[in-house]
N, C-alpha and C. Protein backbone atom coordinates (compact mmCIF):
# COMPACT_ATOMS: atom_id res chain seq x y z
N UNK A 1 56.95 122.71 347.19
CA UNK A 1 57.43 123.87 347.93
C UNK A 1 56.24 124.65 348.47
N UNK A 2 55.93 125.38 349.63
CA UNK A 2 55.14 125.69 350.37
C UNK A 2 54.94 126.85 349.67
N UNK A 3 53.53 127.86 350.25
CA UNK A 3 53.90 129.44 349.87
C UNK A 3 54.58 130.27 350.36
N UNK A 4 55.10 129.32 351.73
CA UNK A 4 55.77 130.64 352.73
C UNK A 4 57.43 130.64 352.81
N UNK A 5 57.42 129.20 351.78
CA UNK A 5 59.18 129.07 350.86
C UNK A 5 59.11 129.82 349.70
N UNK A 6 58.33 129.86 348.93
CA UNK A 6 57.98 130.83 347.75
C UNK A 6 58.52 132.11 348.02
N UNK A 7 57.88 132.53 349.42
CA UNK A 7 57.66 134.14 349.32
C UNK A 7 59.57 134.38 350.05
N UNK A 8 59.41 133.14 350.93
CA UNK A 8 61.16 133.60 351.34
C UNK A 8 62.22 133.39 350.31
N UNK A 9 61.87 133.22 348.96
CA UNK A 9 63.07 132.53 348.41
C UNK A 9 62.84 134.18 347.32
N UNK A 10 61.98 134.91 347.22
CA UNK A 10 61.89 136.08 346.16
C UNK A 10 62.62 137.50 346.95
N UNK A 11 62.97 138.57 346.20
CA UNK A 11 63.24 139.72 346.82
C UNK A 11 63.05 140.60 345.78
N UNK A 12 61.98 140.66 345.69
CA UNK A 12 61.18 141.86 344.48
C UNK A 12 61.74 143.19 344.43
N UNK A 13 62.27 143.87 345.73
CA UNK A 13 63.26 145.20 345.41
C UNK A 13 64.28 145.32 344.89
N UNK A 14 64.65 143.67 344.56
CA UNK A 14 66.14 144.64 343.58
C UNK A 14 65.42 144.13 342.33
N UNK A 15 64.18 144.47 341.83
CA UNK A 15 63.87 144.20 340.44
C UNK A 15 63.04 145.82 340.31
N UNK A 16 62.99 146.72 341.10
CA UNK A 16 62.10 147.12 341.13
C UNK A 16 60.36 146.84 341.92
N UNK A 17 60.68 146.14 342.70
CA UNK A 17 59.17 145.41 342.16
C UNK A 17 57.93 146.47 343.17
N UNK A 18 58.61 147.19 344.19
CA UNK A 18 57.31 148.75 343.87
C UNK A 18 56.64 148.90 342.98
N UNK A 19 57.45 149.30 341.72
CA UNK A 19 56.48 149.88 340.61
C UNK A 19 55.48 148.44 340.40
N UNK A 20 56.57 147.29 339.77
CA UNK A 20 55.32 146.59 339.50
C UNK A 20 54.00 145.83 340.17
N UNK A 21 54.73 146.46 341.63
CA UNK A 21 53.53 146.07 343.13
C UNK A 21 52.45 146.97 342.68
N UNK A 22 52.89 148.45 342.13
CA UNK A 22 52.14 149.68 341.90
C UNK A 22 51.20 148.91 340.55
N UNK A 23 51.66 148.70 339.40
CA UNK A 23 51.14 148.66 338.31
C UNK A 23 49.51 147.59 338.68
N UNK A 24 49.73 146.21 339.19
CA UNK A 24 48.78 145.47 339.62
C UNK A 24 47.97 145.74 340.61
N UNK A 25 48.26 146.65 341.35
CA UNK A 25 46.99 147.40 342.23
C UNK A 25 46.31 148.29 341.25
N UNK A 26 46.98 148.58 340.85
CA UNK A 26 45.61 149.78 339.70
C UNK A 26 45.04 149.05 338.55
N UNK A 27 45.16 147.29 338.59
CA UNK A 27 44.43 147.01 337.87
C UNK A 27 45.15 146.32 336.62
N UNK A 28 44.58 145.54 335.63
CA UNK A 28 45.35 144.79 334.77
C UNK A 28 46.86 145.98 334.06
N UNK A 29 47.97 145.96 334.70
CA UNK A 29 48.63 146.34 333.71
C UNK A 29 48.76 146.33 332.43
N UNK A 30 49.82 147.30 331.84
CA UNK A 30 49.66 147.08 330.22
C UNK A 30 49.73 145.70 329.33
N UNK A 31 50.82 144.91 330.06
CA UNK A 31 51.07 143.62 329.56
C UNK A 31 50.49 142.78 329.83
N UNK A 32 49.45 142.34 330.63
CA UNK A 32 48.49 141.46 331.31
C UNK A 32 47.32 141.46 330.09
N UNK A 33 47.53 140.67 329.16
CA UNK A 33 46.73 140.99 328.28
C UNK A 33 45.49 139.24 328.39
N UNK A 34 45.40 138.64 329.02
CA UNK A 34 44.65 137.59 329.03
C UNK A 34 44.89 136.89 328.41
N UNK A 35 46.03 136.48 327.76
CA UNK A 35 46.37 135.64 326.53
C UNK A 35 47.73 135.36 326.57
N UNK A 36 48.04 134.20 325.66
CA UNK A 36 49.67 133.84 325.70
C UNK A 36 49.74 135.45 324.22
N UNK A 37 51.33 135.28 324.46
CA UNK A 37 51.57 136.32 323.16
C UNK A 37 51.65 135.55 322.10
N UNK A 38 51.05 136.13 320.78
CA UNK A 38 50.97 135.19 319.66
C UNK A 38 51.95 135.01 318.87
N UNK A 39 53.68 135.59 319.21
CA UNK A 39 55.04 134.80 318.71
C UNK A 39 55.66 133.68 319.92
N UNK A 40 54.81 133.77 321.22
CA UNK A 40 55.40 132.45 321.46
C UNK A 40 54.50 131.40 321.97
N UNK A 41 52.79 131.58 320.91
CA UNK A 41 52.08 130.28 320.82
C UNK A 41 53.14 130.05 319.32
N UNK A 42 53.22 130.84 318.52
CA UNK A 42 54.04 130.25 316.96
C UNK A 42 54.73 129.31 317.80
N UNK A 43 55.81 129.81 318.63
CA UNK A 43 56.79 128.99 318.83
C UNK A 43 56.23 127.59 319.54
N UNK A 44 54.90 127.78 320.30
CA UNK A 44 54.67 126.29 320.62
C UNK A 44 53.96 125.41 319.39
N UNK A 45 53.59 126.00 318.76
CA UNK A 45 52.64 124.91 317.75
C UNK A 45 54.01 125.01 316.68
N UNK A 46 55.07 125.22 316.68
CA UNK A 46 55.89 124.71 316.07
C UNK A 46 56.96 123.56 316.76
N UNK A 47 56.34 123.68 317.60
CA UNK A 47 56.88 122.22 318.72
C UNK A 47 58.27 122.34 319.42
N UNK A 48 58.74 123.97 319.55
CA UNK A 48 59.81 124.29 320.27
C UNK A 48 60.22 123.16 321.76
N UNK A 49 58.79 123.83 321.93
CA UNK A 49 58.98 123.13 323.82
C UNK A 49 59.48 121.92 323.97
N UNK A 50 60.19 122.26 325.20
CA UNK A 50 60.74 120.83 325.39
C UNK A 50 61.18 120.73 327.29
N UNK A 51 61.02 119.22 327.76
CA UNK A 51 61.12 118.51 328.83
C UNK A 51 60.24 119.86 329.90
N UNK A 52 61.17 120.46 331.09
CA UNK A 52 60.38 121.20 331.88
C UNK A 52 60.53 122.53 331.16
N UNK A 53 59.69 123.54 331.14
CA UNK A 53 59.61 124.32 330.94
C UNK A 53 59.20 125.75 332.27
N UNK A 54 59.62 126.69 332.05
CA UNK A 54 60.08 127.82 333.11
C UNK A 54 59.49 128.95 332.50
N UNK A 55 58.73 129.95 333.07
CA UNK A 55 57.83 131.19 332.40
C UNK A 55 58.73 132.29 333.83
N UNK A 56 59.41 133.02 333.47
CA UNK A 56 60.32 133.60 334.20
C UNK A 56 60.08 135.21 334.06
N UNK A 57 59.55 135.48 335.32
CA UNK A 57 58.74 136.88 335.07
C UNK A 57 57.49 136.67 334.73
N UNK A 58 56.63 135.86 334.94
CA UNK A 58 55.28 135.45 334.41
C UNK A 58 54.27 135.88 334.44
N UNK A 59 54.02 137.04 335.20
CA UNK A 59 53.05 137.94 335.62
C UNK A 59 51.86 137.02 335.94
N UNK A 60 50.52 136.99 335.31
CA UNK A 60 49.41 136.32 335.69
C UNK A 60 49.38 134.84 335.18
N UNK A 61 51.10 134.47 334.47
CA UNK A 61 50.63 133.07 334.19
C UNK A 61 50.32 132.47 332.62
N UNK A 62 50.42 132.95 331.63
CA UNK A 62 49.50 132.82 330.46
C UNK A 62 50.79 131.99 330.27
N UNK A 63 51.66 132.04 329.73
CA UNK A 63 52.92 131.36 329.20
C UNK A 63 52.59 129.89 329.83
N UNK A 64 53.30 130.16 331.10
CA UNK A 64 53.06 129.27 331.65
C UNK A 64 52.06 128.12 331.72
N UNK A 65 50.85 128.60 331.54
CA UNK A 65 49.43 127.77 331.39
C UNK A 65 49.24 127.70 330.13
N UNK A 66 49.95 128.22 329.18
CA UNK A 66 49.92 127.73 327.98
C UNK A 66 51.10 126.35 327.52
N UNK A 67 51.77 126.52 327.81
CA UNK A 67 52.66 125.14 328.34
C UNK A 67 52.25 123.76 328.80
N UNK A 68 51.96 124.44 330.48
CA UNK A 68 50.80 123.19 331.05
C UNK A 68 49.57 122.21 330.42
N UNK A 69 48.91 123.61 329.48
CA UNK A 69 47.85 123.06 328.44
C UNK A 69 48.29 122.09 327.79
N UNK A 70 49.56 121.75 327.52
CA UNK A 70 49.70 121.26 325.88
C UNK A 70 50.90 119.84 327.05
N UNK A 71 50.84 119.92 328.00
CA UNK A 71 51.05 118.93 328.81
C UNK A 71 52.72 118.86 329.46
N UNK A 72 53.41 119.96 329.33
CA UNK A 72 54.56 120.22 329.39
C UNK A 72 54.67 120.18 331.34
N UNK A 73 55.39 119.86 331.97
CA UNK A 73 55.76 120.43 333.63
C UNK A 73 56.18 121.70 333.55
N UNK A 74 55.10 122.53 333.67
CA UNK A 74 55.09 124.24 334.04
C UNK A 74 55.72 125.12 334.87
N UNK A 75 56.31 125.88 335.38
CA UNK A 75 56.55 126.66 336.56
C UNK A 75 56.59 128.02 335.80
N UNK A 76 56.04 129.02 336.67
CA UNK A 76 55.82 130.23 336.55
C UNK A 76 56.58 131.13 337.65
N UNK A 77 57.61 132.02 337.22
CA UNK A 77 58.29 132.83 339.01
C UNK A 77 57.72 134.32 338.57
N UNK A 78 57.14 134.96 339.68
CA UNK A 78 57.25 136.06 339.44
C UNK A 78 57.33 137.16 341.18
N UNK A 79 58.22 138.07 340.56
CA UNK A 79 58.58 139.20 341.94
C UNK A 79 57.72 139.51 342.89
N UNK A 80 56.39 140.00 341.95
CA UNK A 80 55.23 140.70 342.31
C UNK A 80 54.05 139.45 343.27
N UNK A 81 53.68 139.26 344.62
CA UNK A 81 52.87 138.54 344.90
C UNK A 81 51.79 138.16 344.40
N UNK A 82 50.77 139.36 343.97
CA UNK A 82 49.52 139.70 343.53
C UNK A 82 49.36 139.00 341.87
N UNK A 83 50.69 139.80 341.48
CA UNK A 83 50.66 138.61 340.02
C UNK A 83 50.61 136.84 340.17
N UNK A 84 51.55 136.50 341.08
CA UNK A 84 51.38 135.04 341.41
C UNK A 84 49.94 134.54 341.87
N UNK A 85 49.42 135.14 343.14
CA UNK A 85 48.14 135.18 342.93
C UNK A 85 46.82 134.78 341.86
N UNK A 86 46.86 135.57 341.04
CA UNK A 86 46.04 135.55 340.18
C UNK A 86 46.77 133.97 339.14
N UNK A 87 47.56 134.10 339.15
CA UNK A 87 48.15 132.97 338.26
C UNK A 87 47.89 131.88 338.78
N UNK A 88 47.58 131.36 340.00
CA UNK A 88 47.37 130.38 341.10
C UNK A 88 46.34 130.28 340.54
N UNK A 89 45.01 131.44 340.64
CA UNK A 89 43.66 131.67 340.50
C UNK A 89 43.41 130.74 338.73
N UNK A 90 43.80 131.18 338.15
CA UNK A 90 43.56 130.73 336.46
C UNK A 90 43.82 129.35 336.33
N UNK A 91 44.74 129.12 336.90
CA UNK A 91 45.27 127.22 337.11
C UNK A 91 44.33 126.78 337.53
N UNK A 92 43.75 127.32 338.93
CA UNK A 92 42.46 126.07 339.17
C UNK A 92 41.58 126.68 338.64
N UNK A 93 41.28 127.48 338.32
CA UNK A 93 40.16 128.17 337.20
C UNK A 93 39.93 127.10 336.05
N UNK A 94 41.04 127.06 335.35
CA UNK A 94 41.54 126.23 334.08
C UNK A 94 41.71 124.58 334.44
N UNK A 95 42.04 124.19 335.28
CA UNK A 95 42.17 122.79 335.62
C UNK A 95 43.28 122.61 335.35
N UNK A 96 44.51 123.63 335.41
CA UNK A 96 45.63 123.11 334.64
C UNK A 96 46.84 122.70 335.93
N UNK A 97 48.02 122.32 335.84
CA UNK A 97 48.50 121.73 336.32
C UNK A 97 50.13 122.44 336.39
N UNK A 98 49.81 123.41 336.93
CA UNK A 98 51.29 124.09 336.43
C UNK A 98 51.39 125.54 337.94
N UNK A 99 52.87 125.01 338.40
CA UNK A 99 53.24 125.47 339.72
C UNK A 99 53.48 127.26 339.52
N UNK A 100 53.60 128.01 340.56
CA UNK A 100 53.20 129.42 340.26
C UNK A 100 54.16 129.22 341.99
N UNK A 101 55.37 130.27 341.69
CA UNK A 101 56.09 130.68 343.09
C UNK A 101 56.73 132.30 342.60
N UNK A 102 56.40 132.77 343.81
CA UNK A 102 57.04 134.54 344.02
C UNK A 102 58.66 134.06 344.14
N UNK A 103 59.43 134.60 343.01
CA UNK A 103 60.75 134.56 343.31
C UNK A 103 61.27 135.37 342.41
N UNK A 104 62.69 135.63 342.77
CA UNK A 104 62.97 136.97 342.08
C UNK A 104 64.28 136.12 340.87
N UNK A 105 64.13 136.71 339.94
CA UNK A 105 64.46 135.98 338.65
C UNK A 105 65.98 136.30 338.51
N UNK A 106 66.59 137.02 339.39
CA UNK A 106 68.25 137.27 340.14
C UNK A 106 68.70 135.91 340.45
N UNK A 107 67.96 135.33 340.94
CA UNK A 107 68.48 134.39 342.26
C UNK A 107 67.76 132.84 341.38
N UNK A 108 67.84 132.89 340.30
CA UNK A 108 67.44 131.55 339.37
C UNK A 108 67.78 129.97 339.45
N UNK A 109 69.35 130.19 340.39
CA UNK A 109 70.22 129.04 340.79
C UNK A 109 69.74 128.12 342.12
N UNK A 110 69.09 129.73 343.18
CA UNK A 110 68.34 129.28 344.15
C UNK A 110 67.34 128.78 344.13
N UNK A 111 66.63 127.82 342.64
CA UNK A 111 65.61 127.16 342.86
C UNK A 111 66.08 125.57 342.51
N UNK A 112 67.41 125.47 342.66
CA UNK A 112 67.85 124.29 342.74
C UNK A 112 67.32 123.41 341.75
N UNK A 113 66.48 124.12 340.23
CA UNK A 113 66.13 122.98 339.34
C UNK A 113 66.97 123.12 338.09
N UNK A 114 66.41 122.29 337.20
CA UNK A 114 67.06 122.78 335.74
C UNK A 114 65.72 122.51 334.42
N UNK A 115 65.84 123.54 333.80
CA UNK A 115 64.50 123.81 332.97
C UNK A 115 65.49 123.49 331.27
N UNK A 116 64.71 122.90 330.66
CA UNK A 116 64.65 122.57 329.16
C UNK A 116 64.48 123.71 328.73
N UNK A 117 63.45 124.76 328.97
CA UNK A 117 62.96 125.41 328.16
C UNK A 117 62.74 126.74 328.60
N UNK A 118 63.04 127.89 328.96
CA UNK A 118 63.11 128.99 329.46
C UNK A 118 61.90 130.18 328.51
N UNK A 119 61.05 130.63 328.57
CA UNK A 119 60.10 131.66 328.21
C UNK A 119 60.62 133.01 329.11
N UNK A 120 60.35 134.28 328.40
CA UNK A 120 60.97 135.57 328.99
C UNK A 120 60.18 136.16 328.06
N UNK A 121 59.01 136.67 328.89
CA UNK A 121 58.06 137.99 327.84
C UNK A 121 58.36 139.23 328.81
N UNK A 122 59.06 140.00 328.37
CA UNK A 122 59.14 141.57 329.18
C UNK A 122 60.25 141.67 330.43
N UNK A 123 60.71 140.61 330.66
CA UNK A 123 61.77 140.83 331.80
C UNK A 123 63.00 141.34 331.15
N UNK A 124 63.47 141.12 330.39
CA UNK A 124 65.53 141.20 330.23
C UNK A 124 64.84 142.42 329.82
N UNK A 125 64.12 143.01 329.55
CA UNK A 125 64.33 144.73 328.66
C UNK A 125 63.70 145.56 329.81
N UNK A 126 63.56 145.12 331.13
CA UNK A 126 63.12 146.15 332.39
C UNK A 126 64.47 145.78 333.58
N UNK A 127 65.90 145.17 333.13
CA UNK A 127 66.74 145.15 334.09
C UNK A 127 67.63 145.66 333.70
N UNK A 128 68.63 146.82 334.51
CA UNK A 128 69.80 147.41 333.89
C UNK A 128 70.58 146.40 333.58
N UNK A 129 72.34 147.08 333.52
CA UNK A 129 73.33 146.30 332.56
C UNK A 129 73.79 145.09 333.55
N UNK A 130 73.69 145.95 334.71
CA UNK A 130 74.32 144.58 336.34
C UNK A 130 73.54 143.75 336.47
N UNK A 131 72.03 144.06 336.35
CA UNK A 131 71.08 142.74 336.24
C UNK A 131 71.06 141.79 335.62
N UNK A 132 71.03 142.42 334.46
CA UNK A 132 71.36 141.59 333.03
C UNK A 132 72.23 140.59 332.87
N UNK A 133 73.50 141.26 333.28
CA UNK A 133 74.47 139.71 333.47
C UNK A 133 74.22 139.17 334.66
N UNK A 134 73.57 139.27 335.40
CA UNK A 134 73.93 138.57 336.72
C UNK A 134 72.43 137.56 336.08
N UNK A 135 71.60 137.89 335.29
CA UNK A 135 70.35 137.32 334.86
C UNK A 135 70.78 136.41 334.19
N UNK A 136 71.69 136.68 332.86
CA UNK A 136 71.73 135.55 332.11
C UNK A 136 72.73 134.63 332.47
N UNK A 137 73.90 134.92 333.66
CA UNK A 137 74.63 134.19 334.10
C UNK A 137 73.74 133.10 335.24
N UNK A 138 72.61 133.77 335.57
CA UNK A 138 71.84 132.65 336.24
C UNK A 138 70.82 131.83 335.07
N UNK A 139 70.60 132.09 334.60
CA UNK A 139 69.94 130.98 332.73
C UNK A 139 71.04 130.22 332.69
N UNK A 140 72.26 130.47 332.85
CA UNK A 140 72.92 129.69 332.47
C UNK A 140 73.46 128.34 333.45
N UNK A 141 72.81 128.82 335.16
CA UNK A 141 72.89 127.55 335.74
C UNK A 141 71.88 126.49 335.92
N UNK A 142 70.69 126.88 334.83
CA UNK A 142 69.29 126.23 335.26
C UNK A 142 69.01 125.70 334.50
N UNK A 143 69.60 126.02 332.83
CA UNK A 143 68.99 125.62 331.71
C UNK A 143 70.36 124.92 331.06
N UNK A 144 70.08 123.82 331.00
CA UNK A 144 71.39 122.19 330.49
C UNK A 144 71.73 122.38 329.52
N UNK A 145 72.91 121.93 329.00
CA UNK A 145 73.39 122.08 327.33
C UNK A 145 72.50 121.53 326.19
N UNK A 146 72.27 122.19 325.53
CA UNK A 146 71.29 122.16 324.52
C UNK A 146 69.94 122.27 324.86
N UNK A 147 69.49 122.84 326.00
CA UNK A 147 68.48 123.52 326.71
C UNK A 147 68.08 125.17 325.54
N UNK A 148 67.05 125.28 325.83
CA UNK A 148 66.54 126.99 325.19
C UNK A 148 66.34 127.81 326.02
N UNK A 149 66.59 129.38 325.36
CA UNK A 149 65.78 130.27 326.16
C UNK A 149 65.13 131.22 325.33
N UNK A 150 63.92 131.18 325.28
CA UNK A 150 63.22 132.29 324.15
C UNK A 150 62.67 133.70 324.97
N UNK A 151 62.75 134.87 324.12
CA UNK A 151 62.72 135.99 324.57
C UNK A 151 62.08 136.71 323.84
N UNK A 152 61.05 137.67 324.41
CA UNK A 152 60.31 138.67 323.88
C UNK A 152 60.65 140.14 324.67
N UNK A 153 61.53 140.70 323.79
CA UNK A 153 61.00 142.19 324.27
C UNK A 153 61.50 143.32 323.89
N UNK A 154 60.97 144.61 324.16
CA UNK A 154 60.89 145.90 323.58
C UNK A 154 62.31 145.98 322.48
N UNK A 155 61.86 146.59 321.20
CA UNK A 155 62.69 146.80 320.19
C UNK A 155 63.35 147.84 319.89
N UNK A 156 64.24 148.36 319.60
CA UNK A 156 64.83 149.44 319.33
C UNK A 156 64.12 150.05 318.19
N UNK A 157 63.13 149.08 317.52
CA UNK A 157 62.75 149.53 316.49
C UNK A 157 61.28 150.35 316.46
N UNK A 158 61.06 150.15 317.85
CA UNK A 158 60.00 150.98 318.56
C UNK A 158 59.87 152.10 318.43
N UNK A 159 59.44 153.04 317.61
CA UNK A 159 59.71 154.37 317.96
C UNK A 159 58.78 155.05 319.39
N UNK A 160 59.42 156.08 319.69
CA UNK A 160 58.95 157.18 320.88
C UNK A 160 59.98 156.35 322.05
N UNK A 161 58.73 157.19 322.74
CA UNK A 161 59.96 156.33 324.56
C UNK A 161 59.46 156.24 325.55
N UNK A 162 57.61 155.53 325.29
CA UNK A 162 57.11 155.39 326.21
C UNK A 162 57.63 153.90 326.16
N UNK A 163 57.14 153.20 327.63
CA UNK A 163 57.66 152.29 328.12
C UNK A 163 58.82 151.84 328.11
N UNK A 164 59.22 150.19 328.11
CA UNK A 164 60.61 150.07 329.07
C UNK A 164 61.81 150.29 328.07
N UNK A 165 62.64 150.14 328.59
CA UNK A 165 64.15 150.39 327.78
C UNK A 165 64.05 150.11 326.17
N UNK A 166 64.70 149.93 325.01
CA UNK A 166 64.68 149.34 323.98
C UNK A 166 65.64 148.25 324.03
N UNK A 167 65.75 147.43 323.23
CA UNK A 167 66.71 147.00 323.18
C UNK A 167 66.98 146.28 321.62
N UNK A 168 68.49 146.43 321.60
CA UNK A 168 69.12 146.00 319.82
C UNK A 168 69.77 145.07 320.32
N UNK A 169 69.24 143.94 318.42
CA UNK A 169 69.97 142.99 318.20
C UNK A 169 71.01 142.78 318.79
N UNK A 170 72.02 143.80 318.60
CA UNK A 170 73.79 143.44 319.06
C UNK A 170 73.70 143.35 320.57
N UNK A 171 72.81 144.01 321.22
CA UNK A 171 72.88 144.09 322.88
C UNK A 171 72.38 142.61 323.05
N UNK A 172 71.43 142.22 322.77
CA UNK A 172 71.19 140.86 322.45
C UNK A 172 72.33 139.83 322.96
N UNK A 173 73.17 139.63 321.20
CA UNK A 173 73.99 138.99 321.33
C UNK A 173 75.47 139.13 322.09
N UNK A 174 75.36 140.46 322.46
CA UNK A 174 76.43 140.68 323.47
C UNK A 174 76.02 140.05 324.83
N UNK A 175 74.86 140.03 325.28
CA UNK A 175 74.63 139.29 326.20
C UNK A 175 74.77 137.88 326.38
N UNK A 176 74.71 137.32 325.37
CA UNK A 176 74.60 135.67 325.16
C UNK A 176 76.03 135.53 324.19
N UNK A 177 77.03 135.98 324.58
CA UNK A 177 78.32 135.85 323.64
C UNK A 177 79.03 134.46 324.11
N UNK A 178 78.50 134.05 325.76
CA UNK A 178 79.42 133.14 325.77
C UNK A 178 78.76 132.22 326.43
N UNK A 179 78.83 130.48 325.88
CA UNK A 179 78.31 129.60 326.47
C UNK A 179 76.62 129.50 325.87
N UNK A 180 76.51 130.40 324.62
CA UNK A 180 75.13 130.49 323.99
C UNK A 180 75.35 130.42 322.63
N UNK A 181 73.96 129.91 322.24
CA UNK A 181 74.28 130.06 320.81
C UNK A 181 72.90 130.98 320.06
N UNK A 182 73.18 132.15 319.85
CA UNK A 182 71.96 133.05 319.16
C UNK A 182 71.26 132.30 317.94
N UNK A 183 70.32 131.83 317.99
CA UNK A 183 69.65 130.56 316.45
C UNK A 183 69.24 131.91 316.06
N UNK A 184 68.64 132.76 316.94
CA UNK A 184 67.74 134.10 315.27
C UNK A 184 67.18 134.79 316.68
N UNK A 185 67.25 135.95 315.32
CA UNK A 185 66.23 137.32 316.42
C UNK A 185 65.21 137.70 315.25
N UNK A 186 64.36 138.10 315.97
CA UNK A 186 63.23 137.82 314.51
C UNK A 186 62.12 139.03 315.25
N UNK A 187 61.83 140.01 314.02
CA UNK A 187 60.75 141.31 314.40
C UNK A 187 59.75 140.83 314.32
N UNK A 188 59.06 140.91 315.34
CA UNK A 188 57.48 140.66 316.31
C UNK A 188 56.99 141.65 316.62
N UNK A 189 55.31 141.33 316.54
CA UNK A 189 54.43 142.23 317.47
C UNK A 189 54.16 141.87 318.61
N UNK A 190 54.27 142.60 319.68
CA UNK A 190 53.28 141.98 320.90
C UNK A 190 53.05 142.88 321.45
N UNK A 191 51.54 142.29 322.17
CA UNK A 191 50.17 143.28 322.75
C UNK A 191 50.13 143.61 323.88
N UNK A 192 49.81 145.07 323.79
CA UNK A 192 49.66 145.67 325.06
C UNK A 192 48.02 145.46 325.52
N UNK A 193 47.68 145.93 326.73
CA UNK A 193 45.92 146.71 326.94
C UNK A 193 45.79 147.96 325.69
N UNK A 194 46.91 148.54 325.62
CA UNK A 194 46.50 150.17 325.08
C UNK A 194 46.58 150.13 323.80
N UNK A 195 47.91 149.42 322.96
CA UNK A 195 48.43 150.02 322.09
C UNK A 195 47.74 149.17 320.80
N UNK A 196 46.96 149.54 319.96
CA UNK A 196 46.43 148.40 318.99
C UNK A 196 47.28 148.50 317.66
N UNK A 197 48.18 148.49 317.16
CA UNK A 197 48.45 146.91 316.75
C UNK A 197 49.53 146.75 317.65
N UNK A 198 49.83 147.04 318.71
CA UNK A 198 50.95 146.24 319.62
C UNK A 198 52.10 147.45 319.46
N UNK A 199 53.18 146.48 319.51
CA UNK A 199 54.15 147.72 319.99
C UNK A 199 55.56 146.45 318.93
N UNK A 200 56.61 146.69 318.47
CA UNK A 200 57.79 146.33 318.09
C UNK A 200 58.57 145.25 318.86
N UNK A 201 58.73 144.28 318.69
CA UNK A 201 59.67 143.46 319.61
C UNK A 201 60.84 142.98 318.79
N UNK A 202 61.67 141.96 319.74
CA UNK A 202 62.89 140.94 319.28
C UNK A 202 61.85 139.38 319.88
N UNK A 203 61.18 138.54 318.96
CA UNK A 203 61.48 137.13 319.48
C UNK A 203 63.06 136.33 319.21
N UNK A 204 63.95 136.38 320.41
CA UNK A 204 64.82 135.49 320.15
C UNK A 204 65.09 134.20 320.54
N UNK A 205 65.29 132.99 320.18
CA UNK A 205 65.73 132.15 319.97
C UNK A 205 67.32 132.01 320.13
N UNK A 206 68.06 131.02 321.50
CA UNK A 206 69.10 131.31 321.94
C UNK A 206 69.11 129.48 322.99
N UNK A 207 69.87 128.74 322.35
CA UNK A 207 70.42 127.59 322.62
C UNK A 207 71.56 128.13 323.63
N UNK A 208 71.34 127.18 324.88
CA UNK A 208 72.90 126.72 325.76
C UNK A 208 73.64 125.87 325.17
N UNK A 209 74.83 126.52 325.00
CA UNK A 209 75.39 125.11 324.26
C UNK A 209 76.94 124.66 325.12
């Protein structure tokens, strides 16, 4: 696929994607931490991954090229151009082998593939309630029966109320009530730029079935 199918197949304003156009002009955002997050390398050196794998919301790529590393067929989507960019940049930086397209993570059906393995660090906990289903009702046309989708993000168990929404267990599984199967939600850290020791998460674990 070209870059100039990439960029026509994304529509970053209904994600917001101002702000996060805003956040990457001023420089590594909070979550751009140079690294995969260290609950979903666990999950690769426990040999989760499987057939193609999908980094959905990918910002600069780390998921994704952490995948590719370990020899998996990669793809990375993200809203924001500038993030794709740089993710392009690290692949041939890295020698790695793993595709990077601007697309907006709404429209999941419109990439006409189907992914084994779905990664989500920070997206489902920055889309309201209409997104949300219209999000996981699109996971659900991309990713095959007995396909995964693993998820990282903000916890209810977070205290204060800086950054994005929280989100609880039950909202969780209310989301994935049908045509899913919740395997576990499990309390994680993961790293910001700012916050040292990280901030509260949900890694979940969630079979199509």
């Amino acid at each position: 696929m070209s870059d100039s199918a990439d960029v026509l197949g994304s529509s970053p304003s209904e994600q917001g994607g101002d702000h996060f156009r805003t956040a990457y002009d001023a420089g590594p955002p909070p979550w751009d931490i140079g690294r995969p997050q260290s609950p979903f390398v666990e999950l690769a050196d426990e040999g989760v991954l499987a057939g193609r794998v999908l980094d959905v919301g990918c910002g600069t790529g780390e998921h994704a090229l952490m995948a590719a590393a370990r020899g998996f067929d990669a793809t990375g989507i993200d809203a924001v151009p500038r993030a794709i960019e740089l993710a392009q940049r690290k692949a041939r930086d890295r020698g790695l082998n793993a595709r990077f397209l601007v697309w907006d993570a709404l429209k999941l059906p419109d990439l006409g593939e189907q992914f084994e393995t779905v990664l989500d660090c920070g997206l489902f906990h920055v889309l309201n309630d209409e997104h949300r289903a219209r999000f996981v009702a699109g996971l659900g046309r991309i990713i095959p029966a007995g396909g995964h989708y693993y998820m990282l993000c903000f916890s209810d168990r977070q205290p204060g109320t800086l950054g994005p929404r929280r989100v609880s267990q039950s909202e969780i599984r209310e989301a994935f009530a049908r045509d899913w199967r919740v395997d576990a939600i499990e309390d994680v850290i993961i790293d910001t730029n700012f916050d040292d020791p990280g901030v509260r998460a949900w890694r979940a674990r969630i079979a199509r079935i």
